[in-house]
Protein backbone atom coordinates (compact mmCIF):
# COMPACT_ATOMS: atom_id res chain seq x y z
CA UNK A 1 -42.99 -15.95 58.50
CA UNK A 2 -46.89 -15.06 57.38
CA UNK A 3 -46.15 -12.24 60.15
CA UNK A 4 -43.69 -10.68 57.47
CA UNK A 5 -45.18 -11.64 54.35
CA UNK A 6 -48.72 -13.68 53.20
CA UNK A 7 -48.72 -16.98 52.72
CA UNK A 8 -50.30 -16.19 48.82
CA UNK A 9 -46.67 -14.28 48.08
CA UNK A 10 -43.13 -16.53 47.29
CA UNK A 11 -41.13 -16.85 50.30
CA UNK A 12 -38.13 -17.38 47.06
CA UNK A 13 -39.13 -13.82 45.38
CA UNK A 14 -36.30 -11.61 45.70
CA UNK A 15 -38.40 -8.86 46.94
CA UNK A 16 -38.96 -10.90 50.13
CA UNK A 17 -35.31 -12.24 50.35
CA UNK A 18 -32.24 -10.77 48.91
CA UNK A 19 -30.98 -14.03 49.40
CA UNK A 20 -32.76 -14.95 46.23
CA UNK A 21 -31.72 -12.27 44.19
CA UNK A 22 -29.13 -11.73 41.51
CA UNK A 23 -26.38 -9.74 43.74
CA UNK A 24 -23.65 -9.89 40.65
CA UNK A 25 -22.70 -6.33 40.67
CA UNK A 26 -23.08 -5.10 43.90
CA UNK A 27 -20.35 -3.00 45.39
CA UNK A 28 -18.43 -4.15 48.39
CA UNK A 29 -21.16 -5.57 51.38
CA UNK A 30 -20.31 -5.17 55.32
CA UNK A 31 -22.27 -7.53 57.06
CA UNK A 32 -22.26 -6.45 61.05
CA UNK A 33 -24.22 -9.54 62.83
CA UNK A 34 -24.29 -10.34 66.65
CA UNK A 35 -23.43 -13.42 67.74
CA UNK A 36 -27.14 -13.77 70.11
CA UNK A 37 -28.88 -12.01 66.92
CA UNK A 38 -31.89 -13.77 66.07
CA UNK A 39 -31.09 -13.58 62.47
CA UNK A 40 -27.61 -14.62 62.23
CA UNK A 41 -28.04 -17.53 59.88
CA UNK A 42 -29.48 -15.16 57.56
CA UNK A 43 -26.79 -13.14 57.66
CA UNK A 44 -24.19 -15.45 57.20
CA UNK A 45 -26.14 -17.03 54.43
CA UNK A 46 -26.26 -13.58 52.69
CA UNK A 47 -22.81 -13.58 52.99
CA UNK A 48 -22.52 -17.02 51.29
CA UNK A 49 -24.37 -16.18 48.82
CA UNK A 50 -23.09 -12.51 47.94
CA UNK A 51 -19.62 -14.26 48.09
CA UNK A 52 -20.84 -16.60 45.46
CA UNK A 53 -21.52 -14.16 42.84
CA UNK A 54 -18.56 -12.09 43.30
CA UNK A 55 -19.27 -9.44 45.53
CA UNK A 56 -16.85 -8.23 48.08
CA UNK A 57 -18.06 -9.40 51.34
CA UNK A 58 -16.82 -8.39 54.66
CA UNK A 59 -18.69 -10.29 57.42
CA UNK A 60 -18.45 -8.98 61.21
CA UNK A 61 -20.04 -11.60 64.09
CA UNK A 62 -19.86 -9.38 67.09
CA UNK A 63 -19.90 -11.30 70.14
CA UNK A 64 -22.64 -11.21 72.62
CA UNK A 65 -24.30 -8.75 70.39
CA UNK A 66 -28.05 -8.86 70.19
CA UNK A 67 -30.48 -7.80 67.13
CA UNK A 68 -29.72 -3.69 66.42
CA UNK A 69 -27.76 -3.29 69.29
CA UNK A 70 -25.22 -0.13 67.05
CA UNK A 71 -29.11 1.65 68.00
CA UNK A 72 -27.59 1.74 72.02
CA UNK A 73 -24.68 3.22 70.85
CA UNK A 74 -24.85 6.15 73.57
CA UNK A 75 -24.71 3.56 76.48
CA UNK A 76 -23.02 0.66 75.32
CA UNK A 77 -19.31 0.77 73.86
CA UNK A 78 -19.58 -2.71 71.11
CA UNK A 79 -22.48 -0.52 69.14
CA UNK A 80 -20.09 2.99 69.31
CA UNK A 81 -16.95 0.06 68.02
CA UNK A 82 -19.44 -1.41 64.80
CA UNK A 83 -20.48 2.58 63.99
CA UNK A 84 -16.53 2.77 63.43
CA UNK A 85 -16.19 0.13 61.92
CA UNK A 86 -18.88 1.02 59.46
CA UNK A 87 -17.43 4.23 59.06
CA UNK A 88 -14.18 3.27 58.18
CA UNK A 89 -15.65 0.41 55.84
CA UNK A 90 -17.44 3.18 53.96
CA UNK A 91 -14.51 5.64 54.02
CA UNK A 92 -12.20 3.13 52.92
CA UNK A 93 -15.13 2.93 49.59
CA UNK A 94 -15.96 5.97 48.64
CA UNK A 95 -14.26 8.63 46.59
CA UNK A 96 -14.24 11.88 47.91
CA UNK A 97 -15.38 14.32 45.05
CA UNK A 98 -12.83 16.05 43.10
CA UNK A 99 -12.63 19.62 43.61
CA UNK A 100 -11.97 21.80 40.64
């Protein structure tokens, strides 16, 4: 951890973990984890805790899938699949503008 942040700062300040923050409010989360991602727990803990104070969370584990793996999207088919899905997840939340 004192690779990401100093030992002198709060590891519990919400500006070093959301997880500590106040999410009431947020609009509706996709989480899009892999199941060999290093950070999984944190993900599923945001998850937990966004679901906690109300927020609309939609949590995707993709199997197999490693740390930033939608980046190899040219060459491997799961990270063109989560681009989708995040595309449809945003479509599906957004308001197209009204045209006069």
């Amino acid at each position: 951890m004192d690779a990401y942040l100093p030992s002198t700062v709060d590891r519990r300040d919400p500006r070093a973990s959301p997880l500590f923050a106040d999410l009431k409010g947020l609009p509706p989360l996709l989480i899009q984890v892999g199941s060999a991602e290093t950070l999984l727990a944190d993900a599923t803990r945001f998850a937990a805790t966004a679901g906690e104070a109300d927020v609309s969370v939609t949590l995707e584990i993709w199997p197999h899938m490693i740390h930033a793996w939608p980046m190899w999207n040219a060459h491997l088919e799961p990270g063109r699949q989560t681009l989708t899905h995040a595309g449809r997840f945003m479509a599906g939340h957004l308001h197209a503008p009204r045209r006069a």
